[in-house]
PDB file of N, CA and C in Angstrom:
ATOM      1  N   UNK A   1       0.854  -1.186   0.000  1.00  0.00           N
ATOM      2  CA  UNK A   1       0.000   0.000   0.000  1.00  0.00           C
ATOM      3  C   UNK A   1       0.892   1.240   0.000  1.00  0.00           C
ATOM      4  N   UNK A   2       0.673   2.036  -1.104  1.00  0.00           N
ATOM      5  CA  UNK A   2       0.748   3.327  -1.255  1.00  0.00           C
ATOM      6  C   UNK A   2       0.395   4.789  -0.117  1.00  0.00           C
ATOM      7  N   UNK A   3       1.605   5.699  -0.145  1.00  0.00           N
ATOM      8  CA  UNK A   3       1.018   6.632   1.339  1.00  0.00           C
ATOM      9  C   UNK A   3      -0.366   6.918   0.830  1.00  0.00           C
ATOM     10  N   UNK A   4      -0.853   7.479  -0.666  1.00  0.00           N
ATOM     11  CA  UNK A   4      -1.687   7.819  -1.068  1.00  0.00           C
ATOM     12  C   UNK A   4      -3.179   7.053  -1.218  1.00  0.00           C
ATOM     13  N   UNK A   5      -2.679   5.519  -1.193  1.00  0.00           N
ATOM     14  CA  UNK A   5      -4.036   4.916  -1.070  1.00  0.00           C
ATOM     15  C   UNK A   5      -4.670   4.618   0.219  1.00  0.00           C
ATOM     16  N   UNK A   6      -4.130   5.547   1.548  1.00  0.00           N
ATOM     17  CA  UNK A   6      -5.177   5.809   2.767  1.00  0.00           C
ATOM     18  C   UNK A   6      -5.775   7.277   2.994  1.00  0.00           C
ATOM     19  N   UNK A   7      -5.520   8.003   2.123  1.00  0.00           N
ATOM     20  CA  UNK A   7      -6.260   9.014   1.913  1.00  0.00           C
ATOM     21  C   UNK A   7      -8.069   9.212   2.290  1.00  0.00           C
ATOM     22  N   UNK A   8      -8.423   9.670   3.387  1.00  0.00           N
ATOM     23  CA  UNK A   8      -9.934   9.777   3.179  1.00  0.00           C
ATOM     24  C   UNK A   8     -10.231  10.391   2.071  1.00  0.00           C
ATOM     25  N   UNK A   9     -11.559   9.853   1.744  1.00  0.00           N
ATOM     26  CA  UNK A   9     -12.014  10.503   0.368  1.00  0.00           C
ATOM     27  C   UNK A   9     -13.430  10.336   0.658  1.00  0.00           C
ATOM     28  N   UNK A  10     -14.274  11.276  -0.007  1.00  0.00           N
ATOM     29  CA  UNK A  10     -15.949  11.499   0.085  1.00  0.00           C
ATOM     30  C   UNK A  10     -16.304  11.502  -1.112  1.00  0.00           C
ATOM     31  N   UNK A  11     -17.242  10.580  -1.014  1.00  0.00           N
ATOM     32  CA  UNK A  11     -18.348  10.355  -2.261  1.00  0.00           C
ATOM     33  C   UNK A  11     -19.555  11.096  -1.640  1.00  0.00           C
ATOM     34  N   UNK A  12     -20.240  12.299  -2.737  1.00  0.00           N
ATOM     35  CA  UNK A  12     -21.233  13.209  -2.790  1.00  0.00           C
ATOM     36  C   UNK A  12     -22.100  12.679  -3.422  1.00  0.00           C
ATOM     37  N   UNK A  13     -23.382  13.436  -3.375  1.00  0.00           N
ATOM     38  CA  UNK A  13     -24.598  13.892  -4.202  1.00  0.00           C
ATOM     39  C   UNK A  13     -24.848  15.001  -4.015  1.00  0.00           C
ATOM     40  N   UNK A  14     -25.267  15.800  -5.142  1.00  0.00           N
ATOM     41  CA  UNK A  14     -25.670  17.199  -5.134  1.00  0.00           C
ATOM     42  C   UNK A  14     -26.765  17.106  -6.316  1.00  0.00           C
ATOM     43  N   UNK A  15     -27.155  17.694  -5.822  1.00  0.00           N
ATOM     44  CA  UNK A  15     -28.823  18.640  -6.620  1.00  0.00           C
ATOM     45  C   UNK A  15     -28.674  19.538  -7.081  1.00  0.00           C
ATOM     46  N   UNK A  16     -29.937  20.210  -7.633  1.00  0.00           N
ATOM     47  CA  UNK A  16     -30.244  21.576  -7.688  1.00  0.00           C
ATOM     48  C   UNK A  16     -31.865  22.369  -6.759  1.00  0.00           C
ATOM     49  N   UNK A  17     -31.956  23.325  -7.395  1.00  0.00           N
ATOM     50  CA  UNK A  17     -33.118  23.890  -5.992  1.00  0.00           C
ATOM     51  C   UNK A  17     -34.165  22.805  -6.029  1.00  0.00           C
ATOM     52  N   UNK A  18     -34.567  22.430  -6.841  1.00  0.00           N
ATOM     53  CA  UNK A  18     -35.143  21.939  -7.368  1.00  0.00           C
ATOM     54  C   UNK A  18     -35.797  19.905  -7.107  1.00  0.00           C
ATOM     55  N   UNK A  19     -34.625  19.615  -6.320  1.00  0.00           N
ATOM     56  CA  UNK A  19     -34.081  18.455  -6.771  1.00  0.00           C
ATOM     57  C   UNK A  19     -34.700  17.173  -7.965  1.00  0.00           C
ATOM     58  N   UNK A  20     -34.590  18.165  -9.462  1.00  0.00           N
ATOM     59  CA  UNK A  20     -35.036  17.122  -9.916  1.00  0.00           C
ATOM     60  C   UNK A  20     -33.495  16.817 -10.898  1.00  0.00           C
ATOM     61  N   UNK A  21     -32.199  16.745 -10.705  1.00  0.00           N
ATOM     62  CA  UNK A  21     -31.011  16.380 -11.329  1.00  0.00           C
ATOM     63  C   UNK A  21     -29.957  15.967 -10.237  1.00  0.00           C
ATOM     64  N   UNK A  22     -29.508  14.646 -10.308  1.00  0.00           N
ATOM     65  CA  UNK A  22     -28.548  14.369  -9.420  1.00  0.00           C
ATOM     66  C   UNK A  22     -27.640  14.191 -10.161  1.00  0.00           C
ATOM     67  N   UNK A  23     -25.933  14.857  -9.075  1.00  0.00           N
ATOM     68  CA  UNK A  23     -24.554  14.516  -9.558  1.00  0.00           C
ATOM     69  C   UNK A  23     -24.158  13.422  -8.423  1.00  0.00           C
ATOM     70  N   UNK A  24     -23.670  12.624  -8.922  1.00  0.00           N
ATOM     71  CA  UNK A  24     -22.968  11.824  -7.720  1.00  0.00           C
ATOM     72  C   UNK A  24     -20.900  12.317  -8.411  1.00  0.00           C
ATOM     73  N   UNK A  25     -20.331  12.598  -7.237  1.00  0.00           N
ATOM     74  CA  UNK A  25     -18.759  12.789  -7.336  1.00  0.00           C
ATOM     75  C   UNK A  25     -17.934  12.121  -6.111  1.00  0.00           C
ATOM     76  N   UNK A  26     -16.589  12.425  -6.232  1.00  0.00           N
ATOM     77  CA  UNK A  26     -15.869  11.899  -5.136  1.00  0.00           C
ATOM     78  C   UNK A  26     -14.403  12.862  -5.253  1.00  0.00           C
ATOM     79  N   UNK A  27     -14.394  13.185  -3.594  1.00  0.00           N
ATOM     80  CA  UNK A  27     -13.180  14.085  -4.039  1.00  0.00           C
ATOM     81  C   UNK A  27     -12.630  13.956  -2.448  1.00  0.00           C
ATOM     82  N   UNK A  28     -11.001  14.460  -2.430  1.00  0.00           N
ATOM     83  CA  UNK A  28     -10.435  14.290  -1.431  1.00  0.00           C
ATOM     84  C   UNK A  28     -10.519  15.803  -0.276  1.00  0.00           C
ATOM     85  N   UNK A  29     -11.141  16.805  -0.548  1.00  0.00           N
ATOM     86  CA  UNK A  29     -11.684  18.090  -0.142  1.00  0.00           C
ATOM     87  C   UNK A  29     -13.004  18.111  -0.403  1.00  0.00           C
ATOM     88  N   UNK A  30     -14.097  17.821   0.127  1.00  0.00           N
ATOM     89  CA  UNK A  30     -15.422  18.356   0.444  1.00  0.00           C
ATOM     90  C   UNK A  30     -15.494  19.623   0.188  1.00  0.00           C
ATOM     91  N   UNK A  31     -15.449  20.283   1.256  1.00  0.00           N
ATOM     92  CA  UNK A  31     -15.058  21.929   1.164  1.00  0.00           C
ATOM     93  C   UNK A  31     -14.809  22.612   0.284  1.00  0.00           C
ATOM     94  N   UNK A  32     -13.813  22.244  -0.515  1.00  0.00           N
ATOM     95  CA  UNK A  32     -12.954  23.095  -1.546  1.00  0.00           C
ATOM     96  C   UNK A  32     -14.001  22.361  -2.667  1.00  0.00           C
ATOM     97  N   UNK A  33     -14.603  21.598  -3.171  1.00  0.00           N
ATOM     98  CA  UNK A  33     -15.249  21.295  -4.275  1.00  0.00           C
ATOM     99  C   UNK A  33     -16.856  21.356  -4.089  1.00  0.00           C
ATOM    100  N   UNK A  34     -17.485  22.157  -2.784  1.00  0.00           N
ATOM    101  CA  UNK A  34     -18.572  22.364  -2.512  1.00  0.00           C
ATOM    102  C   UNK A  34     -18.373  23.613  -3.402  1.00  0.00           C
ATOM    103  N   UNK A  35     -17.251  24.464  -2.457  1.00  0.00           N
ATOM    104  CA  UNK A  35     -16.755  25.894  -3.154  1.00  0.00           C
ATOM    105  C   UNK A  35     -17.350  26.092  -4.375  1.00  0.00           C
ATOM    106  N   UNK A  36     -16.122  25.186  -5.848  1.00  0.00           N
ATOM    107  CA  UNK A  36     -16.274  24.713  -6.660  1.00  0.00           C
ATOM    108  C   UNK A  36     -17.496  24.425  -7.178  1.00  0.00           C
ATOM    109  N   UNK A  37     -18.517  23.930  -6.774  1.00  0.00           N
ATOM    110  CA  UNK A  37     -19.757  23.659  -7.144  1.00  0.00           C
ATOM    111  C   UNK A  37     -20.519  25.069  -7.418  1.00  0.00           C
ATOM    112  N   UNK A  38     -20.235  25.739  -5.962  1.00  0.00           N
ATOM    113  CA  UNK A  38     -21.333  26.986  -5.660  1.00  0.00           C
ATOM    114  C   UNK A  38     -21.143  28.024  -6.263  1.00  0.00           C
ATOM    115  N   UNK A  39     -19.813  28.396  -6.591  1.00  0.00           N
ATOM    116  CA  UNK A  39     -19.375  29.319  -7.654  1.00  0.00           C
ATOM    117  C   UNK A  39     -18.845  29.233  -8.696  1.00  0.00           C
ATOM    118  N   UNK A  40     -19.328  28.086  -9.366  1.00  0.00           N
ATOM    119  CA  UNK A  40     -19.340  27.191 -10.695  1.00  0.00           C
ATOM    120  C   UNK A  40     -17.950  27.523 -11.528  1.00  0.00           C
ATOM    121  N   UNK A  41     -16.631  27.410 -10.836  1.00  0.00           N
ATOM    122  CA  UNK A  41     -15.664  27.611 -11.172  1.00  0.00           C
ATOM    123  C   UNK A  41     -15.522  27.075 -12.315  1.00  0.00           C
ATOM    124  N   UNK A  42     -15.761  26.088 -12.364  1.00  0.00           N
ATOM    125  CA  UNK A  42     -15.792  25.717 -13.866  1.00  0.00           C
ATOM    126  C   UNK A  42     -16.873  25.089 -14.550  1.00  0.00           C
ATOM    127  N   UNK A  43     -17.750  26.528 -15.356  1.00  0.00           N
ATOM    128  CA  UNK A  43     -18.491  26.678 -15.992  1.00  0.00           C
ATOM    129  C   UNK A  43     -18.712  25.396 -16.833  1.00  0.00           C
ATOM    130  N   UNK A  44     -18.498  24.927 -17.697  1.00  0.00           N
ATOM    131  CA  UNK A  44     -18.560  24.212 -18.338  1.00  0.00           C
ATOM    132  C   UNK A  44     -19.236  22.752 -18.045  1.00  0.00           C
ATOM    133  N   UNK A  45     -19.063  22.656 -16.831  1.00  0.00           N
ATOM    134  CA  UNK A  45     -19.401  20.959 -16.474  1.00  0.00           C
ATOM    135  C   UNK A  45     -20.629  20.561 -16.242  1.00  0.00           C
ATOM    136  N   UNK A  46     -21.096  19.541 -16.046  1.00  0.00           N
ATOM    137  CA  UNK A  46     -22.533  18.971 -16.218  1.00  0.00           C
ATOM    138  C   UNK A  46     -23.452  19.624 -15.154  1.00  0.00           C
ATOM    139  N   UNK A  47     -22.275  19.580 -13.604  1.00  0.00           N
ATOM    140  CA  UNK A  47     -23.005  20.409 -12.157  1.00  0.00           C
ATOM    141  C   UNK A  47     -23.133  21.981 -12.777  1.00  0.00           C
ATOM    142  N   UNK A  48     -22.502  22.631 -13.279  1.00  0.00           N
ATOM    143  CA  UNK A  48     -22.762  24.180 -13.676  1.00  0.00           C
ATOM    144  C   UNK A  48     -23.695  23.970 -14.530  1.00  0.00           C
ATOM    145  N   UNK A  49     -24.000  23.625 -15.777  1.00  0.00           N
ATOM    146  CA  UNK A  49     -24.899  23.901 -16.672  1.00  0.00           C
ATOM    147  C   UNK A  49     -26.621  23.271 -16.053  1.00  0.00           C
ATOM    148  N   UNK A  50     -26.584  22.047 -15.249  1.00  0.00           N
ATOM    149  CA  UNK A  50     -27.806  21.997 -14.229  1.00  0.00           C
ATOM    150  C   UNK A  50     -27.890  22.520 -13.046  1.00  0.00           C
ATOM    151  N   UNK A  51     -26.898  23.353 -13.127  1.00  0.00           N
ATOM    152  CA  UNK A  51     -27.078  24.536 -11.535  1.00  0.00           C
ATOM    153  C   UNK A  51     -27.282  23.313  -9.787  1.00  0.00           C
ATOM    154  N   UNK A  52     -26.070  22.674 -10.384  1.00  0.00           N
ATOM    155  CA  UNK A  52     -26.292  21.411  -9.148  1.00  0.00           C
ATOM    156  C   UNK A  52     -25.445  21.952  -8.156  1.00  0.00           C
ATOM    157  N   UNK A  53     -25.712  22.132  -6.887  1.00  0.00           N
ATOM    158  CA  UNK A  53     -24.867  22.802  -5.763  1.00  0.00           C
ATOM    159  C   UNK A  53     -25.418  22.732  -4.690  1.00  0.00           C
ATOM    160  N   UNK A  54     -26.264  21.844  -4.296  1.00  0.00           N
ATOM    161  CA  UNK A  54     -27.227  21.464  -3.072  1.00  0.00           C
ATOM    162  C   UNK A  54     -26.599  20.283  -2.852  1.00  0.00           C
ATOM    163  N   UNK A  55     -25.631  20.554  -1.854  1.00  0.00           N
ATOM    164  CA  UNK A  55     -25.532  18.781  -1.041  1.00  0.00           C
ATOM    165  C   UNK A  55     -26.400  18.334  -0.171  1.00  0.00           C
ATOM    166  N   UNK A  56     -26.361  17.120  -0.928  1.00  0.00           N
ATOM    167  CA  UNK A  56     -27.362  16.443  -0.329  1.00  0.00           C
ATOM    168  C   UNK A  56     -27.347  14.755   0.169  1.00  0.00           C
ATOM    169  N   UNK A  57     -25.987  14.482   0.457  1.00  0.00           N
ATOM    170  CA  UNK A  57     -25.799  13.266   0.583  1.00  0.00           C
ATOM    171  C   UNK A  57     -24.244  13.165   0.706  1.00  0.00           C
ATOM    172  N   UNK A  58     -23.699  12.780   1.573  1.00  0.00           N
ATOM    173  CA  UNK A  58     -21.932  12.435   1.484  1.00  0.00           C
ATOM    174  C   UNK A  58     -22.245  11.314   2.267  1.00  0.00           C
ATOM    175  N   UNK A  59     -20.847  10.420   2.161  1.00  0.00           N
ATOM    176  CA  UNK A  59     -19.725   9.471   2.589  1.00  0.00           C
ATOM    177  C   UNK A  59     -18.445   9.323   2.454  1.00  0.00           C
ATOM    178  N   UNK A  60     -17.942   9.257   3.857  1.00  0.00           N
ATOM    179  CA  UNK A  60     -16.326   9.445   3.997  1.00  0.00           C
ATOM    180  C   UNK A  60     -15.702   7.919   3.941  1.00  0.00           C
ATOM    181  N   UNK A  61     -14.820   7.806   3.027  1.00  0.00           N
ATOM    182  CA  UNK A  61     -13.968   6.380   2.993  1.00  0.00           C
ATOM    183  C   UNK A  61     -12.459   6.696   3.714  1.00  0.00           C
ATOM    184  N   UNK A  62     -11.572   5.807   3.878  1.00  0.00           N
ATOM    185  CA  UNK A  62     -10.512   5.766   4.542  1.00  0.00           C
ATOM    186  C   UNK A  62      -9.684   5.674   3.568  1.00  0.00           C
ATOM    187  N   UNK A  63     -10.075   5.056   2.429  1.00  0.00           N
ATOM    188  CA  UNK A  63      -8.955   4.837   1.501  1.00  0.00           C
ATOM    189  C   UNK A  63      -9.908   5.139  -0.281  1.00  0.00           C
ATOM    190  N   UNK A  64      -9.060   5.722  -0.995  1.00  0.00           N
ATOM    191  CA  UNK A  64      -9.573   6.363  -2.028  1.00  0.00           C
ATOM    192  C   UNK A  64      -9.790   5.233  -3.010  1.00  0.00           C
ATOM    193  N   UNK A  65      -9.609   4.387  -2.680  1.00  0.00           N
ATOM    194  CA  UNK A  65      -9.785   3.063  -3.593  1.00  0.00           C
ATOM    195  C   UNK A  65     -11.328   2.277  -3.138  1.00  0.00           C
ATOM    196  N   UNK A  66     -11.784   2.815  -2.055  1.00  0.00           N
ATOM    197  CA  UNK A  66     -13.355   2.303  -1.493  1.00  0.00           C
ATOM    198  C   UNK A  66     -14.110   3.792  -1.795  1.00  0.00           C
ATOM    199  N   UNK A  67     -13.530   4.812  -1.890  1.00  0.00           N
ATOM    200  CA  UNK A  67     -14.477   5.949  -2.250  1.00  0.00           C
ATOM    201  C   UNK A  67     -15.191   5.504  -3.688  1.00  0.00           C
ATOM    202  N   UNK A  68     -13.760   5.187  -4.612  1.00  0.00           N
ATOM    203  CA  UNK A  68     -14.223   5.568  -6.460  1.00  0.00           C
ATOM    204  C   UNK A  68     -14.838   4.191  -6.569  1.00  0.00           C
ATOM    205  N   UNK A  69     -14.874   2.896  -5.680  1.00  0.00           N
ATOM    206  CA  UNK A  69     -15.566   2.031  -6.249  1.00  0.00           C
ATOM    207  C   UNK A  69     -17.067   2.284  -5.760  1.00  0.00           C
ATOM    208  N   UNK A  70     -17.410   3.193  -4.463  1.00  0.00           N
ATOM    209  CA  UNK A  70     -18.814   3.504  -3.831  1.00  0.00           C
ATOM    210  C   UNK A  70     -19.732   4.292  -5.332  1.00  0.00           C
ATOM    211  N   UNK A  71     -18.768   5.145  -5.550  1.00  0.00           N
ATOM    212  CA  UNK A  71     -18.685   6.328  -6.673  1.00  0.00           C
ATOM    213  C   UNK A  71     -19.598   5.201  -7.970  1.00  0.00           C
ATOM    214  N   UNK A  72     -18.642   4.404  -8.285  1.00  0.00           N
ATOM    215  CA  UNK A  72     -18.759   3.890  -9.691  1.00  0.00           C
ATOM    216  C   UNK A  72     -20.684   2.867  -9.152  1.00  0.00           C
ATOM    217  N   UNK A  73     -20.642   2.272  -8.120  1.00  0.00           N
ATOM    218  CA  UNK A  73     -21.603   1.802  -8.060  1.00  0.00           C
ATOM    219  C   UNK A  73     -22.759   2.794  -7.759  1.00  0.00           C
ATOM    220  N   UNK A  74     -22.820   3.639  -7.061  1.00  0.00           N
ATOM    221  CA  UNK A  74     -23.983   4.702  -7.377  1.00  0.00           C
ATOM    222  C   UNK A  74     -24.043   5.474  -8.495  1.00  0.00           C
ATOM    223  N   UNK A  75     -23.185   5.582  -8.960  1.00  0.00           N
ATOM    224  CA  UNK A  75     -23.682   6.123 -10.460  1.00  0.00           C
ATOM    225  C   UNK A  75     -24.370   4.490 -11.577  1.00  0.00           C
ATOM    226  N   UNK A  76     -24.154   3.716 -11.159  1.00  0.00           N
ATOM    227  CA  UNK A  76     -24.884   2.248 -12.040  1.00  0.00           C
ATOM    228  C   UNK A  76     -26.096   2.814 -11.555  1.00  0.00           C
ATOM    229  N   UNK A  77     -26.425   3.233  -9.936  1.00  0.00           N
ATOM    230  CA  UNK A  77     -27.933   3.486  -9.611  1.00  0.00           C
ATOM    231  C   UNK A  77     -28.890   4.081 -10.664  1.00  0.00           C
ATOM    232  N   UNK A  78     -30.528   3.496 -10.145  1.00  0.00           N
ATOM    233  CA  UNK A  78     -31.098   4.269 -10.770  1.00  0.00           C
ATOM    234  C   UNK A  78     -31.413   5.240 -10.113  1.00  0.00           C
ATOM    235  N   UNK A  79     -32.248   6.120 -10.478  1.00  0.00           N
ATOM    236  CA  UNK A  79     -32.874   7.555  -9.519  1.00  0.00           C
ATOM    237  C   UNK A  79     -33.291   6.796  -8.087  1.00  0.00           C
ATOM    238  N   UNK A  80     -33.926   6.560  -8.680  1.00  0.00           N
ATOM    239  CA  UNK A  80     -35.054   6.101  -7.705  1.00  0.00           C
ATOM    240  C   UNK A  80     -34.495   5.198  -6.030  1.00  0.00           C
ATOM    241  N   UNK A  81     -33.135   4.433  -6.484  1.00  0.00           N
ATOM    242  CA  UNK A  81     -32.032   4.079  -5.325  1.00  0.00           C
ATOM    243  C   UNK A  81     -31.571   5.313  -5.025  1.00  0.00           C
ATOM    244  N   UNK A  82     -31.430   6.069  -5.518  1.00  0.00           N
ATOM    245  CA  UNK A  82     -30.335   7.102  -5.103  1.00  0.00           C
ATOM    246  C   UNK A  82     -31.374   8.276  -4.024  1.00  0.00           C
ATOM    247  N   UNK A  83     -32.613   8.337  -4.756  1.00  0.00           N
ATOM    248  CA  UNK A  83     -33.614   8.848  -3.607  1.00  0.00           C
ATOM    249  C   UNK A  83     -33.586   8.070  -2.549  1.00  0.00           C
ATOM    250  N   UNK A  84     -34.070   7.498  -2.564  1.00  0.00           N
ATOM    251  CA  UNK A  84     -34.139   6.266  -1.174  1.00  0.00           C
ATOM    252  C   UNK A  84     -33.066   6.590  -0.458  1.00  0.00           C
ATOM    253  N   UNK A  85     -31.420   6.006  -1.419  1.00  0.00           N
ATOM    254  CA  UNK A  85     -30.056   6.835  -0.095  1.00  0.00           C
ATOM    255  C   UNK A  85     -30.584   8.195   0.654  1.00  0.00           C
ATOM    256  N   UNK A  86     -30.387   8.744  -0.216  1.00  0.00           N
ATOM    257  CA  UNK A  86     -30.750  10.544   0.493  1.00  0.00           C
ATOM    258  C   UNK A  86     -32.079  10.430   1.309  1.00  0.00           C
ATOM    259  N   UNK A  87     -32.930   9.801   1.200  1.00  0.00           N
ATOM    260  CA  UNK A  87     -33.864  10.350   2.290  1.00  0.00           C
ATOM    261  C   UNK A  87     -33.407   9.246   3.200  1.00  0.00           C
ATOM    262  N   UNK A  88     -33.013   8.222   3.343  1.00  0.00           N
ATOM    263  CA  UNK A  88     -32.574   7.686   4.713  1.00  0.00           C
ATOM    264  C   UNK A  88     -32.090   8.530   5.780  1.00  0.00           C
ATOM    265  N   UNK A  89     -31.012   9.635   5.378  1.00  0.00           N
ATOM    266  CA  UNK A  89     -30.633  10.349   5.956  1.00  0.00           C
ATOM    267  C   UNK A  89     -30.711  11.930   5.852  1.00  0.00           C
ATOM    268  N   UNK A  90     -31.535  12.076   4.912  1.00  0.00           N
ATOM    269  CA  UNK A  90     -31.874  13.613   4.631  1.00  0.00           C
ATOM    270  C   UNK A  90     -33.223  13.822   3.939  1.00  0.00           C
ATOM    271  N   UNK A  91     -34.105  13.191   4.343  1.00  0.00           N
ATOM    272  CA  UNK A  91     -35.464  13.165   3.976  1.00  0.00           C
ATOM    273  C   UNK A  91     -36.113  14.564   3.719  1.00  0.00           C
ATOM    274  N   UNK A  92     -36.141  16.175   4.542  1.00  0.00           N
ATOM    275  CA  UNK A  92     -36.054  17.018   4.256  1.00  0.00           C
ATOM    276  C   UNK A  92     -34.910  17.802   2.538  1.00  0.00           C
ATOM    277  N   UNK A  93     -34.100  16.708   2.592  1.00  0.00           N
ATOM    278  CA  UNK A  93     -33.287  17.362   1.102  1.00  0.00           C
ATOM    279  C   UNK A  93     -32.689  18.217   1.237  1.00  0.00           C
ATOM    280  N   UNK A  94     -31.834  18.608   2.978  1.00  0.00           N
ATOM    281  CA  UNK A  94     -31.755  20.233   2.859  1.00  0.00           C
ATOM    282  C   UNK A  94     -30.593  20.447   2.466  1.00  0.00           C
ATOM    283  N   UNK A  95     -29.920  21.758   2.556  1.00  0.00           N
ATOM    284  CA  UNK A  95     -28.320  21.435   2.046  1.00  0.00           C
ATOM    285  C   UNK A  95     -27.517  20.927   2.888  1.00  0.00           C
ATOM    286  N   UNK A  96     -26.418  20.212   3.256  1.00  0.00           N
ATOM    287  CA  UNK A  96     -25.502  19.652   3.791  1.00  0.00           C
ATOM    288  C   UNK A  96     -24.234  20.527   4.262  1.00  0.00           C
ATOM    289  N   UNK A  97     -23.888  21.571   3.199  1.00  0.00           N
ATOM    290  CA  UNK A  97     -22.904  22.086   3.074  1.00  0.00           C
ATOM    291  C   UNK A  97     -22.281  22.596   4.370  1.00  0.00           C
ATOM    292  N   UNK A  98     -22.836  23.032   5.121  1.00  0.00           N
ATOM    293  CA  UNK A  98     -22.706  23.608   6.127  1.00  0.00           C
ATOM    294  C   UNK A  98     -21.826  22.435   7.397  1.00  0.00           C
ATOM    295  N   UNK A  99     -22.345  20.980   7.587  1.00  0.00           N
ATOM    296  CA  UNK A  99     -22.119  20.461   7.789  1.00  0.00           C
ATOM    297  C   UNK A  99     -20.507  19.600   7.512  1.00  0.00           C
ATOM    298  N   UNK A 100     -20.197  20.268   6.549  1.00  0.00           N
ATOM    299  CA  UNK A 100     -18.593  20.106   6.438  1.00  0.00           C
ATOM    300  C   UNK A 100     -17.622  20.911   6.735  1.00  0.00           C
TER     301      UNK A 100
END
């Protein structure tokens, strides 16, 4: 094992006001890519052009190799799993952000 493969890492969901568009991501800064989200630093991407910036769902892994495989299997999800995650624990939908 690599120093780099114990890295915590967080797998997201974010919305929009709206919540009818989900992003699922994974990144080693929460914080700094909420940022990123909210002031659509970079315009271009799928979260800027659906105005996605409502967290609404995280998980913290220990090692970045259990984040991107959490990652790869919720994005196989359909909607409809991925609702179900989020209201287990955020049934209101509210933002999260704050919370990091």
């Amino acid at each position: 094992m690599t120093a780099g493969d114990s890295e915590t890492c967080t797998v997201y969901i974010i919305t929009n006001k709206t919540n009818t568009t989900l992003y699922t991501g994974v990144t080693k800064d929460l914080k700094r890519r909420m940022y990123q989200h909210k002031n659509k630093v970079r315009p271009k991407t799928f979260s800027a052009r659906y105005n996605l910036s409502k967290l609404v769902h995280f998980e913290k892994f220990k090692s970045k190799e259990k984040a991107y495989l959490k990652e790869r299997q919720l994005k196989k999800w359909n909607r409809d799993w991925k609702v179900q995650l989020i209201e287990e624990t955020n049934s209101d939908w509210i933002d999260l952000t704050k919370m990091i």
